[in-house]
PDB file of N, CA and C in Angstrom:
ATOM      1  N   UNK A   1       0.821  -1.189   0.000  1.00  0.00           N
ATOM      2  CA  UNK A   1       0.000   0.000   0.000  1.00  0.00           C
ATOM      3  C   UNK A   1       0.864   1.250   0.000  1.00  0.00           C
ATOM      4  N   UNK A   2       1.692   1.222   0.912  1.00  0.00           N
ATOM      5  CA  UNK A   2       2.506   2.455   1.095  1.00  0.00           C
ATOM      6  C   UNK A   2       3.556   2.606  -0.388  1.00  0.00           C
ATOM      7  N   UNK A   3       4.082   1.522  -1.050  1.00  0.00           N
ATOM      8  CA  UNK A   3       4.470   2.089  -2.256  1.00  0.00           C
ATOM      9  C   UNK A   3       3.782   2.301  -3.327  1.00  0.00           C
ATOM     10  N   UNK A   4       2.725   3.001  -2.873  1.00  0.00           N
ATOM     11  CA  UNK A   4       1.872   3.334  -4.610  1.00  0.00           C
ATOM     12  C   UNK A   4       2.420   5.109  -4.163  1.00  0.00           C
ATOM     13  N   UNK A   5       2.481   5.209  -2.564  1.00  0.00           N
ATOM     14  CA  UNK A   5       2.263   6.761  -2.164  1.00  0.00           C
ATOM     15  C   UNK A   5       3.658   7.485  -2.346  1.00  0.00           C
ATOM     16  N   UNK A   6       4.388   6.214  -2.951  1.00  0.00           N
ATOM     17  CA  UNK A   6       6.317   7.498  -3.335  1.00  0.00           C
ATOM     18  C   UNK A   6       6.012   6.767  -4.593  1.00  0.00           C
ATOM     19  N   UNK A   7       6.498   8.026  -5.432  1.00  0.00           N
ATOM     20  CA  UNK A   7       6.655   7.578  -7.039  1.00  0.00           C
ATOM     21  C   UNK A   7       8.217   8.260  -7.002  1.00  0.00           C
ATOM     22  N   UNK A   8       8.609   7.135  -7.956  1.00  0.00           N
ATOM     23  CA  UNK A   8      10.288   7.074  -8.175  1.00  0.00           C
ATOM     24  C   UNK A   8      10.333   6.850  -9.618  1.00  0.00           C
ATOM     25  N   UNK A   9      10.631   8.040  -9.876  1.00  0.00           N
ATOM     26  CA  UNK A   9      10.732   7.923 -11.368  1.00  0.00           C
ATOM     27  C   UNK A   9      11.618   7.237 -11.988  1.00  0.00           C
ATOM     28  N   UNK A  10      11.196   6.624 -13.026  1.00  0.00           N
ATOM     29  CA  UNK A  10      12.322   6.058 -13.918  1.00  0.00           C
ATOM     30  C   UNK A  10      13.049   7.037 -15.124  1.00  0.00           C
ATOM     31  N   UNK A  11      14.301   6.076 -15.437  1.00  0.00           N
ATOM     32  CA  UNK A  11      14.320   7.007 -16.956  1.00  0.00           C
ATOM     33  C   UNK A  11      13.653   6.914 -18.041  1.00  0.00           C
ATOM     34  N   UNK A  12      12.810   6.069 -18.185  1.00  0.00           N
ATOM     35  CA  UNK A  12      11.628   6.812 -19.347  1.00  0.00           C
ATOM     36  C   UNK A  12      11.318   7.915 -18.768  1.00  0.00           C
ATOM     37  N   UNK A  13      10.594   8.189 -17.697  1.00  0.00           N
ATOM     38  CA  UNK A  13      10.058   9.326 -17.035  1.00  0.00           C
ATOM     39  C   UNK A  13      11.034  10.214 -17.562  1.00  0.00           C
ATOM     40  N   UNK A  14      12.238  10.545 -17.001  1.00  0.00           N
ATOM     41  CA  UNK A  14      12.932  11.468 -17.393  1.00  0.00           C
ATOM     42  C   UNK A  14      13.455  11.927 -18.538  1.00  0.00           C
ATOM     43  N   UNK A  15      13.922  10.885 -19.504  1.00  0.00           N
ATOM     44  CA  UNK A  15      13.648  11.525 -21.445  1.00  0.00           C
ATOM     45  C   UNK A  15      12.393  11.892 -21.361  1.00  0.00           C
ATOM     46  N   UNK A  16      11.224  11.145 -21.092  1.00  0.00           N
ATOM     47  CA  UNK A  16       9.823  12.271 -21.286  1.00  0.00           C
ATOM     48  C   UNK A  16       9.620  13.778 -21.365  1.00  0.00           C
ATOM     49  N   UNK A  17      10.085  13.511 -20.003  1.00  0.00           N
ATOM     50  CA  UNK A  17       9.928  14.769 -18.867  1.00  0.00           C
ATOM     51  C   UNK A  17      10.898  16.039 -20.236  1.00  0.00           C
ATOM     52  N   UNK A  18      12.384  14.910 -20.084  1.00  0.00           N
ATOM     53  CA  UNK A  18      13.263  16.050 -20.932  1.00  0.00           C
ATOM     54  C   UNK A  18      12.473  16.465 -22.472  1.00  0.00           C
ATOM     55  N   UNK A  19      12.491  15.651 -23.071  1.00  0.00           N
ATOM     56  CA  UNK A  19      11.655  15.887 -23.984  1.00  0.00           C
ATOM     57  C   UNK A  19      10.604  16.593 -24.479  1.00  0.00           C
ATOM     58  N   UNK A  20       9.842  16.930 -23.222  1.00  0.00           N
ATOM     59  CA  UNK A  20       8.627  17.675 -22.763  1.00  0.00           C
ATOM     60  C   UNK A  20       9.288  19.530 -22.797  1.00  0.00           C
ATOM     61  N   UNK A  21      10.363  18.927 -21.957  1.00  0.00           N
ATOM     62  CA  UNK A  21      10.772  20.504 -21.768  1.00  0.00           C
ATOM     63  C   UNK A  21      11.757  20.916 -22.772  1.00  0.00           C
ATOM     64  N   UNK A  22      12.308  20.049 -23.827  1.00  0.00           N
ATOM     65  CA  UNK A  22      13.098  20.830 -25.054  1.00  0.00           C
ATOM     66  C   UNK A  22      11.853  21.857 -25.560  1.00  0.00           C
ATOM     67  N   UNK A  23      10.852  20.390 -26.003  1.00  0.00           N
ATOM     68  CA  UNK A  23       9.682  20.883 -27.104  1.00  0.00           C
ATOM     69  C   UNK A  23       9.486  22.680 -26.320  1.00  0.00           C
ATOM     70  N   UNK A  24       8.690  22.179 -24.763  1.00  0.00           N
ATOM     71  CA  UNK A  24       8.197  23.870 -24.129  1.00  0.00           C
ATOM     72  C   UNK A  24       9.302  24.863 -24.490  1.00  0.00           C
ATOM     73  N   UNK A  25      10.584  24.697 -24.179  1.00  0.00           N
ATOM     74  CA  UNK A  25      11.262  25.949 -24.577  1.00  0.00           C
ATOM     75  C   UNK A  25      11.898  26.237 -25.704  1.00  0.00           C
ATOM     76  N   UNK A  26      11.458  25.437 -26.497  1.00  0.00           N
ATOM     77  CA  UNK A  26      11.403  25.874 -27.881  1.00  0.00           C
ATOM     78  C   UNK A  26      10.315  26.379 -28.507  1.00  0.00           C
ATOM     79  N   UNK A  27       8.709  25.917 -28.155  1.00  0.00           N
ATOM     80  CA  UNK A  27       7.216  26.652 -28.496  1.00  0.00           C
ATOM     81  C   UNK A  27       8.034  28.236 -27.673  1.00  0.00           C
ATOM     82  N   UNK A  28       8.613  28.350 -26.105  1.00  0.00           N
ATOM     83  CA  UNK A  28       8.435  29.844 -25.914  1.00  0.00           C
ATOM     84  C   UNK A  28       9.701  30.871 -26.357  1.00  0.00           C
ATOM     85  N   UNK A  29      10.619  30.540 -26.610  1.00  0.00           N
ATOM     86  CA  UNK A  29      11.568  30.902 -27.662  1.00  0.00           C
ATOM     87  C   UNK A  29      11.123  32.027 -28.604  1.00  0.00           C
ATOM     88  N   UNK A  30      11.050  33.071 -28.363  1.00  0.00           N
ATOM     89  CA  UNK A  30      10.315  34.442 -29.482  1.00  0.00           C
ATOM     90  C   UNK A  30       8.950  34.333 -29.293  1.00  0.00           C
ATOM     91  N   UNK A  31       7.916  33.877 -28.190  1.00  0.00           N
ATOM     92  CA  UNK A  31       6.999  33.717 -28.074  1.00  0.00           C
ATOM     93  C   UNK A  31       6.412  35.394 -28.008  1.00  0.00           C
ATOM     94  N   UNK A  32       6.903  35.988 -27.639  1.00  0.00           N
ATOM     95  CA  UNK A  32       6.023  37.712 -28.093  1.00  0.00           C
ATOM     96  C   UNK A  32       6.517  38.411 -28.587  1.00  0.00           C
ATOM     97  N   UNK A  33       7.875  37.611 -29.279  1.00  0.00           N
ATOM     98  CA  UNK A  33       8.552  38.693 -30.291  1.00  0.00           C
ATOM     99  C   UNK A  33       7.624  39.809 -31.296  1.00  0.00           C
ATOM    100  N   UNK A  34       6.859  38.894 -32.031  1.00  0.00           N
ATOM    101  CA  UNK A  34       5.863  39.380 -32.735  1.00  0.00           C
ATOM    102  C   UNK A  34       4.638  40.155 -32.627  1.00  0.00           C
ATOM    103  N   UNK A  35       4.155  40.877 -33.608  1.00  0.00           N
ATOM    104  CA  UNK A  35       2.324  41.678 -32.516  1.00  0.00           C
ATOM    105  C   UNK A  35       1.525  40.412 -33.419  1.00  0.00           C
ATOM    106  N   UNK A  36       0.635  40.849 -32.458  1.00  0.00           N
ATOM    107  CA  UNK A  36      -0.729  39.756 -33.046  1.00  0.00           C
ATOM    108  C   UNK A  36      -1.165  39.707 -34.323  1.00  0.00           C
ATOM    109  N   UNK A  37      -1.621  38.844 -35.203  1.00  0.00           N
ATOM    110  CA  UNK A  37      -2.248  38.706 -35.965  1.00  0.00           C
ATOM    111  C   UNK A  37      -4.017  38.627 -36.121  1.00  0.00           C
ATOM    112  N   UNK A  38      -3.874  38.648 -37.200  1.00  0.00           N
ATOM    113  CA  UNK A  38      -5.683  39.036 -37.254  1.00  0.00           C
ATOM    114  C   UNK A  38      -6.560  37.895 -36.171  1.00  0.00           C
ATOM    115  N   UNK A  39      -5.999  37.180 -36.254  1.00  0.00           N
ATOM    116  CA  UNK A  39      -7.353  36.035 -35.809  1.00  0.00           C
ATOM    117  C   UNK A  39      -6.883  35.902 -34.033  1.00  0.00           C
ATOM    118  N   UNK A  40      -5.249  36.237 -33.636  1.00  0.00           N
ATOM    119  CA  UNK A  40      -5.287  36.287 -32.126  1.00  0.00           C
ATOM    120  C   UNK A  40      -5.928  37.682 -31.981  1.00  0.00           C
ATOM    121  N   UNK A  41      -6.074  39.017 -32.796  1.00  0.00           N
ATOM    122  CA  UNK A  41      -6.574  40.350 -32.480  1.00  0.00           C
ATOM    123  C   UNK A  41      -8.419  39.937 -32.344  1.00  0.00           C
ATOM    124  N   UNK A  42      -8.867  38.919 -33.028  1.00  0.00           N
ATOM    125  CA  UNK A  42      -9.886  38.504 -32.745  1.00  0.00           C
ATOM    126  C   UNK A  42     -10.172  38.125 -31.424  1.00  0.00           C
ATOM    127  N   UNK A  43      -9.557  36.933 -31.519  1.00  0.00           N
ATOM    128  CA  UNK A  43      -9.308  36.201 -30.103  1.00  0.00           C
ATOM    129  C   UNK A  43      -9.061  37.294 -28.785  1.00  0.00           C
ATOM    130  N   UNK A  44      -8.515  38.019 -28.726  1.00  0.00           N
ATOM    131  CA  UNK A  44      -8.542  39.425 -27.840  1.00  0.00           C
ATOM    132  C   UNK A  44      -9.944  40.114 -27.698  1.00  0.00           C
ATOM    133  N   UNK A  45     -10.626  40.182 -28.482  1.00  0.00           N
ATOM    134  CA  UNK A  45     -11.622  40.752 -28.767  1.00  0.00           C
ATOM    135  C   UNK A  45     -12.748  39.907 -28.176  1.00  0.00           C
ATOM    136  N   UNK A  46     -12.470  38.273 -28.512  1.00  0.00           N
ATOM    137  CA  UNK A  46     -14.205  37.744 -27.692  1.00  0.00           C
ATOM    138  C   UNK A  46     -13.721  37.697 -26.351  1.00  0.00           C
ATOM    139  N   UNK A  47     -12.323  37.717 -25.354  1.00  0.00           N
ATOM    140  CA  UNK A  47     -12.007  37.260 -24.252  1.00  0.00           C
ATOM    141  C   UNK A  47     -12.051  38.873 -23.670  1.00  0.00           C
ATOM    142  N   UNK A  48     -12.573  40.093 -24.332  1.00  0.00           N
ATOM    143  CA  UNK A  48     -12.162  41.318 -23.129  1.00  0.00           C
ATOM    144  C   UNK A  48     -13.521  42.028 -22.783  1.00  0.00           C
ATOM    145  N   UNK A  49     -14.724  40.751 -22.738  1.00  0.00           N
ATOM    146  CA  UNK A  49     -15.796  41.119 -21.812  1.00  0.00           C
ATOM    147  C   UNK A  49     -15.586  40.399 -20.662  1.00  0.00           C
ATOM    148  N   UNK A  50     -16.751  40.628 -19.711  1.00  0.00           N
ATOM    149  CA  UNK A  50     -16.599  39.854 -18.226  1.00  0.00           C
ATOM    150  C   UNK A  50     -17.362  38.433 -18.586  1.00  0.00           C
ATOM    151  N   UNK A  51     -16.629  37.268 -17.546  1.00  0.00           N
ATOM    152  CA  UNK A  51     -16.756  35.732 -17.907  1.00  0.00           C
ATOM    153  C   UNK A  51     -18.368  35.582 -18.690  1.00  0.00           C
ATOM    154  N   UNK A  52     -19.195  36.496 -18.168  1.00  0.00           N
ATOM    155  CA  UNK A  52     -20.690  35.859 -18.590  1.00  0.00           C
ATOM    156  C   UNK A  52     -20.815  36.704 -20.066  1.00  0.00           C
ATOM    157  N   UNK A  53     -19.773  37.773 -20.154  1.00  0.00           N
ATOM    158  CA  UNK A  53     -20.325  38.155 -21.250  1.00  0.00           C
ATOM    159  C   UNK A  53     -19.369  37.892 -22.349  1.00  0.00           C
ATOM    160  N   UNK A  54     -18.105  37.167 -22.506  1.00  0.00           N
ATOM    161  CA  UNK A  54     -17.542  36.313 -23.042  1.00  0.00           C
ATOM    162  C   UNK A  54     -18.720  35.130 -23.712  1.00  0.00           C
ATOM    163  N   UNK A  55     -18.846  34.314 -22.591  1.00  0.00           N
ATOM    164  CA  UNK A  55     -19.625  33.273 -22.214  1.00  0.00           C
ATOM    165  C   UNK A  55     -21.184  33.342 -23.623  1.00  0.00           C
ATOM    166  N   UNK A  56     -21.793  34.448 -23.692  1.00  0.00           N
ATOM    167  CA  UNK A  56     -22.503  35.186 -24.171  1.00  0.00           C
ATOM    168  C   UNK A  56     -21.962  35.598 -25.677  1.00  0.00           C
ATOM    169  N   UNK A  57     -21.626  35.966 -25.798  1.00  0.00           N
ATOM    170  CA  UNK A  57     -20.645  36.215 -26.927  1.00  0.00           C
ATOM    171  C   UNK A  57     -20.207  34.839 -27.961  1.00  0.00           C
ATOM    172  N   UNK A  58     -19.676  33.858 -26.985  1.00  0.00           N
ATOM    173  CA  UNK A  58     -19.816  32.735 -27.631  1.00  0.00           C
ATOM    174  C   UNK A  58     -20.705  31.905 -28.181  1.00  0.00           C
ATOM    175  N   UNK A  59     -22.001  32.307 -27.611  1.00  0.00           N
ATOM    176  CA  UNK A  59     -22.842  30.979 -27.297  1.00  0.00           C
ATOM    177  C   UNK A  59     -23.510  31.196 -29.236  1.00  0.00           C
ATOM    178  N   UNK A  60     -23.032  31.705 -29.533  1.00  0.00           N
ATOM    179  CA  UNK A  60     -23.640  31.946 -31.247  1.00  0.00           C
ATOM    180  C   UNK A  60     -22.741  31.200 -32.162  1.00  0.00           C
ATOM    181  N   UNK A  61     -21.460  31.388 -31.378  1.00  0.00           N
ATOM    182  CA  UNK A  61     -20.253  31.239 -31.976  1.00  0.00           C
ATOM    183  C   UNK A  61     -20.388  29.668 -33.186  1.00  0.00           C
ATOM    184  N   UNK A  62     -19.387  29.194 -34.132  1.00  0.00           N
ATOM    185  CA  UNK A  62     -19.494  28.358 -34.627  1.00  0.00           C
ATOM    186  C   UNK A  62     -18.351  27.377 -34.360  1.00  0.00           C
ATOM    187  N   UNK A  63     -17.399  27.469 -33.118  1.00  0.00           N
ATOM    188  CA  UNK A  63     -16.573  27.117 -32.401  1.00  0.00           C
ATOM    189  C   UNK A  63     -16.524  26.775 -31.053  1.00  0.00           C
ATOM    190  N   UNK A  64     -15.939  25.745 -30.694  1.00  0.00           N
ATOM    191  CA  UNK A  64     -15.605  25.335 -29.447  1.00  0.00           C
ATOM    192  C   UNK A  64     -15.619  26.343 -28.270  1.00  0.00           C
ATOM    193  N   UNK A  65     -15.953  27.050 -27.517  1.00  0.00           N
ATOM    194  CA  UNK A  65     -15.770  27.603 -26.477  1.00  0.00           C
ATOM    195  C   UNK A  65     -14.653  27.522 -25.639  1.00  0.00           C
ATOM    196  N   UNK A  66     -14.620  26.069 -25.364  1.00  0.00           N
ATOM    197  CA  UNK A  66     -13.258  26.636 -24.149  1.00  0.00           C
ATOM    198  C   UNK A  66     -11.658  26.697 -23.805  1.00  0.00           C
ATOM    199  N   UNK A  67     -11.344  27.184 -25.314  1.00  0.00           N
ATOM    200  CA  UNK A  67     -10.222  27.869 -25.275  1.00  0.00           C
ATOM    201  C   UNK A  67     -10.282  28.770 -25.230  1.00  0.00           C
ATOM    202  N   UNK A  68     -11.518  29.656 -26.049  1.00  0.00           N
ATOM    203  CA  UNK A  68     -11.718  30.727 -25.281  1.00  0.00           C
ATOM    204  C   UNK A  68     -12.126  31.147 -23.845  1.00  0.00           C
ATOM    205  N   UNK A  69     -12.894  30.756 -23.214  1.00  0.00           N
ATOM    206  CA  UNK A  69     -12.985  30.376 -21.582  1.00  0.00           C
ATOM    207  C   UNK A  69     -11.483  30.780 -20.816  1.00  0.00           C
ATOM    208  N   UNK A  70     -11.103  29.661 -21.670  1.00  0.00           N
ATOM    209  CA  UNK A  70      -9.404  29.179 -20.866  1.00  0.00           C
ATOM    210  C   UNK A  70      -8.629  30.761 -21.081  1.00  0.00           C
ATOM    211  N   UNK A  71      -8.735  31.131 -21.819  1.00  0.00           N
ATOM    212  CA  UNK A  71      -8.018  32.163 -21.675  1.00  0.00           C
ATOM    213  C   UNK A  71      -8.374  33.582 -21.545  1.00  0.00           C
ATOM    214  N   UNK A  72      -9.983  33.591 -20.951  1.00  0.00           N
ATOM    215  CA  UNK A  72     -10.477  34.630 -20.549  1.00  0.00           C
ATOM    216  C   UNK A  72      -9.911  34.582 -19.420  1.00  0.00           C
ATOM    217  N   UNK A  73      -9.699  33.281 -18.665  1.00  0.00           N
ATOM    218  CA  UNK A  73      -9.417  33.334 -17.025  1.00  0.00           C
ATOM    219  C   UNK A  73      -8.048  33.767 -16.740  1.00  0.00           C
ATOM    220  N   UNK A  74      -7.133  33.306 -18.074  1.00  0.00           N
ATOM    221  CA  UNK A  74      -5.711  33.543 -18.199  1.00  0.00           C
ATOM    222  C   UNK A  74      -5.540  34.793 -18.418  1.00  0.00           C
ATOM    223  N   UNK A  75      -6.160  35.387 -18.831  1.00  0.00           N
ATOM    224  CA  UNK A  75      -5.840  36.928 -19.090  1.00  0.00           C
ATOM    225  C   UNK A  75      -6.209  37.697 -18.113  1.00  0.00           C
ATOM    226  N   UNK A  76      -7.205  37.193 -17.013  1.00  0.00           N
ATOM    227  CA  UNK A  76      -7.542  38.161 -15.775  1.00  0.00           C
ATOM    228  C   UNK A  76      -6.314  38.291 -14.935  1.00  0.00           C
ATOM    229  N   UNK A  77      -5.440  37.217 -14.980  1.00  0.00           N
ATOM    230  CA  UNK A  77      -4.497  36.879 -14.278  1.00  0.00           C
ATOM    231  C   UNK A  77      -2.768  37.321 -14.808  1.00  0.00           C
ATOM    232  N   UNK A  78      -2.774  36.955 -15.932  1.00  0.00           N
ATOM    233  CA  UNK A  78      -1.670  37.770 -16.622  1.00  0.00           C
ATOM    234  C   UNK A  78      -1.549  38.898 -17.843  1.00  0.00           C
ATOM    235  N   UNK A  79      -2.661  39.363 -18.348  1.00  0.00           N
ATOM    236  CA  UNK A  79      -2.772  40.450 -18.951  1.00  0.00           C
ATOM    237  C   UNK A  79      -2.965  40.047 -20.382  1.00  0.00           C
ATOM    238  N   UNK A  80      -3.201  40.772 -21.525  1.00  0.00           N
ATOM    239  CA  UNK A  80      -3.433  40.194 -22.921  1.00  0.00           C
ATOM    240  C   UNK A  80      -2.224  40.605 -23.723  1.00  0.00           C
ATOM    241  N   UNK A  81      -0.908  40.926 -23.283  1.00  0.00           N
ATOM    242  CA  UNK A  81       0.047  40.710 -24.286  1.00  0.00           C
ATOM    243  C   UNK A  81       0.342  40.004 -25.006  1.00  0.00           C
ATOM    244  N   UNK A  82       1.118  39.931 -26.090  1.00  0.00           N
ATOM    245  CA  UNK A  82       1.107  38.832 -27.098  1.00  0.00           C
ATOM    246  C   UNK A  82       1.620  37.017 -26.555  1.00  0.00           C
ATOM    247  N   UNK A  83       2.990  37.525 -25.744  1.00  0.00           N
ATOM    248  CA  UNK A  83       2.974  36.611 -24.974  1.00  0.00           C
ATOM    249  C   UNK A  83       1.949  35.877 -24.021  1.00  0.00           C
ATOM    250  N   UNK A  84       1.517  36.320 -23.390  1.00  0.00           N
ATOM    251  CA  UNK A  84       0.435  36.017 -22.743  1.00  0.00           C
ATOM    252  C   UNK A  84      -0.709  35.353 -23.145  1.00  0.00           C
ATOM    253  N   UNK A  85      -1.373  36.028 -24.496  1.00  0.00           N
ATOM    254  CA  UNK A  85      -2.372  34.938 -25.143  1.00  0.00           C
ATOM    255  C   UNK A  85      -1.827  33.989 -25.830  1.00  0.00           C
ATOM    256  N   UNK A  86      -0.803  34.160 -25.820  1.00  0.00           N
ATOM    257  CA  UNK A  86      -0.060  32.380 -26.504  1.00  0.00           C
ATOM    258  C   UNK A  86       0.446  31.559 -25.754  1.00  0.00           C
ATOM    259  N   UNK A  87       0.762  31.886 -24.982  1.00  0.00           N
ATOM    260  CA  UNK A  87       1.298  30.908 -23.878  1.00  0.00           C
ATOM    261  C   UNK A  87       0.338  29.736 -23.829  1.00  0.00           C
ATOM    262  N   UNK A  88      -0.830  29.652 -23.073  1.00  0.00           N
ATOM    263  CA  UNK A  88      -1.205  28.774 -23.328  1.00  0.00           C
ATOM    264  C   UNK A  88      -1.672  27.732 -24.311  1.00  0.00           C
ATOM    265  N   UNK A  89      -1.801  28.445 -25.326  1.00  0.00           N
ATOM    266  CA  UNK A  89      -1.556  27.182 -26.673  1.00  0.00           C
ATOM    267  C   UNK A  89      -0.230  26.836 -26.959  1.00  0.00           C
ATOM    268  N   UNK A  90       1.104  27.255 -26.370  1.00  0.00           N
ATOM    269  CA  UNK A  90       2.332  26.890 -26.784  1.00  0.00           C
ATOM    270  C   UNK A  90       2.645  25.861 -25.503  1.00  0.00           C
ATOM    271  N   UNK A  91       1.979  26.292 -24.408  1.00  0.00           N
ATOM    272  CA  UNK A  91       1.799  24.821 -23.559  1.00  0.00           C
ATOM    273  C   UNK A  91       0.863  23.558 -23.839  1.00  0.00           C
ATOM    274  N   UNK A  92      -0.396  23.932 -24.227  1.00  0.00           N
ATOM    275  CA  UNK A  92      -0.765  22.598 -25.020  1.00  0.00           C
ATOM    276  C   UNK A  92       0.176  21.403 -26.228  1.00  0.00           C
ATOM    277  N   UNK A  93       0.289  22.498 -26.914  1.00  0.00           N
ATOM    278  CA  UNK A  93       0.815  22.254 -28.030  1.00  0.00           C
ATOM    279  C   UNK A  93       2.304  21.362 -27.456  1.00  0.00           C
ATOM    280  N   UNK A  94       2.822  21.616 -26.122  1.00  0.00           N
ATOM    281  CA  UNK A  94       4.217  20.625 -25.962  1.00  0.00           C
ATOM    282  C   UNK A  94       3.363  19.552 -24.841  1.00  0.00           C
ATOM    283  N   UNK A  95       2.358  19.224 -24.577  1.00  0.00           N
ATOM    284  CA  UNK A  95       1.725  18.672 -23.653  1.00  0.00           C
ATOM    285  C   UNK A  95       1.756  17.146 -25.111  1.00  0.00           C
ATOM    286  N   UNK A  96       0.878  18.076 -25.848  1.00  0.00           N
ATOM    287  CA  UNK A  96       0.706  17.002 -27.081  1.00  0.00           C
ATOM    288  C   UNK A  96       1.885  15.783 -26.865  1.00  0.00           C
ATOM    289  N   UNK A  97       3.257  15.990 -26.470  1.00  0.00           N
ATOM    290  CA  UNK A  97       4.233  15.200 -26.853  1.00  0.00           C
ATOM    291  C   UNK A  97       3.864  13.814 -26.100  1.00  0.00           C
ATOM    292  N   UNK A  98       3.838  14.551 -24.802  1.00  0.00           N
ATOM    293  CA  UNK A  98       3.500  13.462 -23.651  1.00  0.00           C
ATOM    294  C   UNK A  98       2.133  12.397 -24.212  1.00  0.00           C
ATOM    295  N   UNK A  99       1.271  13.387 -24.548  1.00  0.00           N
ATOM    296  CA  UNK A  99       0.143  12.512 -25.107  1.00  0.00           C
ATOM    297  C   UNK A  99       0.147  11.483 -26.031  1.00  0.00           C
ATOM    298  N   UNK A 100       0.964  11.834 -27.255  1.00  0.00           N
ATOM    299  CA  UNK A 100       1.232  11.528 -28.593  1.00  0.00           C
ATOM    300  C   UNK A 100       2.139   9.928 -27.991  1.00  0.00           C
ATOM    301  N   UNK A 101       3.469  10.402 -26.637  1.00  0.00           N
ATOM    302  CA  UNK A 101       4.298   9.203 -26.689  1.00  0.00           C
ATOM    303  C   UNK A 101       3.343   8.059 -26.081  1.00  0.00           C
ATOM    304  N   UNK A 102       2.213   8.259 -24.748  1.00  0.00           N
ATOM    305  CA  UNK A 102       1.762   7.744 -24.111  1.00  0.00           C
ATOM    306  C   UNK A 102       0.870   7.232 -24.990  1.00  0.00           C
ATOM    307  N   UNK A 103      -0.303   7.547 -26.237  1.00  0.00           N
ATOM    308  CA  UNK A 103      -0.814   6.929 -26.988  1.00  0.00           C
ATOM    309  C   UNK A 103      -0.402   6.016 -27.735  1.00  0.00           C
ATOM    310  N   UNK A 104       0.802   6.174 -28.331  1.00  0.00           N
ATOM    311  CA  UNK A 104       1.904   5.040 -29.294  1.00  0.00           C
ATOM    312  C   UNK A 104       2.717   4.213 -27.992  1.00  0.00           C
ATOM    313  N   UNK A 105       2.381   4.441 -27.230  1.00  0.00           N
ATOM    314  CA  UNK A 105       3.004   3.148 -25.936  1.00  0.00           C
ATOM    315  C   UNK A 105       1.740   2.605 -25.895  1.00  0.00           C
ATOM    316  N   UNK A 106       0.940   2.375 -25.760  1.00  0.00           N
ATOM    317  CA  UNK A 106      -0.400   2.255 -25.197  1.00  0.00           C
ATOM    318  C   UNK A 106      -1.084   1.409 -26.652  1.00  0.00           C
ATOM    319  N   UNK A 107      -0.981   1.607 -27.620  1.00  0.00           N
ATOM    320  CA  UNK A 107      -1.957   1.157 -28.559  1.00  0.00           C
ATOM    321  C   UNK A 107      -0.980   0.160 -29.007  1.00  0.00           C
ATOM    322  N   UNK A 108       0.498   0.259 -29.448  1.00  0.00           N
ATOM    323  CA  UNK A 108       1.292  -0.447 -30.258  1.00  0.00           C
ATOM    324  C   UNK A 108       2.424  -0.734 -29.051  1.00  0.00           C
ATOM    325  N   UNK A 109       3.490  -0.146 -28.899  1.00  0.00           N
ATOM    326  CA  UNK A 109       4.697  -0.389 -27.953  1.00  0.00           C
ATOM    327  C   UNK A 109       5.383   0.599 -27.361  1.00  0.00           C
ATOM    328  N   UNK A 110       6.258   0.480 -26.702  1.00  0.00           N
ATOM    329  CA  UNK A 110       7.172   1.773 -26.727  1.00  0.00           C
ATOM    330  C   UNK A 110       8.009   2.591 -27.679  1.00  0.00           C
ATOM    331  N   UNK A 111       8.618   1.575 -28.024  1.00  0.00           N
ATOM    332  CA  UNK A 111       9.216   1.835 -29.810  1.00  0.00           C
ATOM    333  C   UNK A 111       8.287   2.755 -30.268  1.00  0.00           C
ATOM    334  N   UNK A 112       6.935   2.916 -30.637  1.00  0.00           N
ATOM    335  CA  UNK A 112       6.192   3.419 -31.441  1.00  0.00           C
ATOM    336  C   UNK A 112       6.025   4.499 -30.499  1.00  0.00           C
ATOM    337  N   UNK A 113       5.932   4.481 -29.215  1.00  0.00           N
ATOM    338  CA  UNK A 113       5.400   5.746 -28.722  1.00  0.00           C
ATOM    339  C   UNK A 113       7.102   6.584 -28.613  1.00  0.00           C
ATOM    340  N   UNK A 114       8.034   6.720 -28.831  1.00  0.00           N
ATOM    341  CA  UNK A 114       9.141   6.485 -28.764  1.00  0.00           C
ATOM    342  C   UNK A 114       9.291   7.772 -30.310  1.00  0.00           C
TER     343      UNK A 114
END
């Protein structure tokens, strides 16, 4: 019982892990070098009412909602600079890796998730 409650990572864990964190600091690497483009100046635009009127705003929409959500809450908290509204899709986007290896371990082998 008591060893489920310490996790001791292995080295898969840790190429993961490393792996995880090349990809992240390479997505944030010039991450606000740039100004926004049309469709994040959009994206600025449905996230700078208050949550219900975001919320509201969407509900017509012909898109998923809660990335926008996600980063209405993110922006109360760190502001709408360019950096800032990307961040969190440049963290999804290296999350993917973990997902991507754990799916190809999982369906086929390690090799494949590999």
């Amino acid at each position: 019982m008591f060893k489920r409650l310490f996790f001791k990572p292995s080295s898969e864990f840790w190429i993961v892990a490393g792996i995880f964190a090349a990809g992240l600091c390479l997505r944030l690497w010039g991450l606000g070098d740039f100004s926004l483009q049309e469709n994040e100046i959009s994206t600025a635009r449905r996230i700078s009412h208050s949550f219900w009127g975001t919320i509201t705003h969407l509900q017509h929409a012909s898109f998923p909602p809660l990335h926008f959500i996600i980063l209405h809450v993110w922006s109360n908290f760190f502001g709408t600079s360019e950096w800032a509204l990307r961040f969190p899709s440049a963290l999804y986007s290296a999350l993917t890796v973990i997902v991507i290896y754990k799916l190809g371990k999982e369906l086929f082998n390690k090799e494949t998730g590999w």
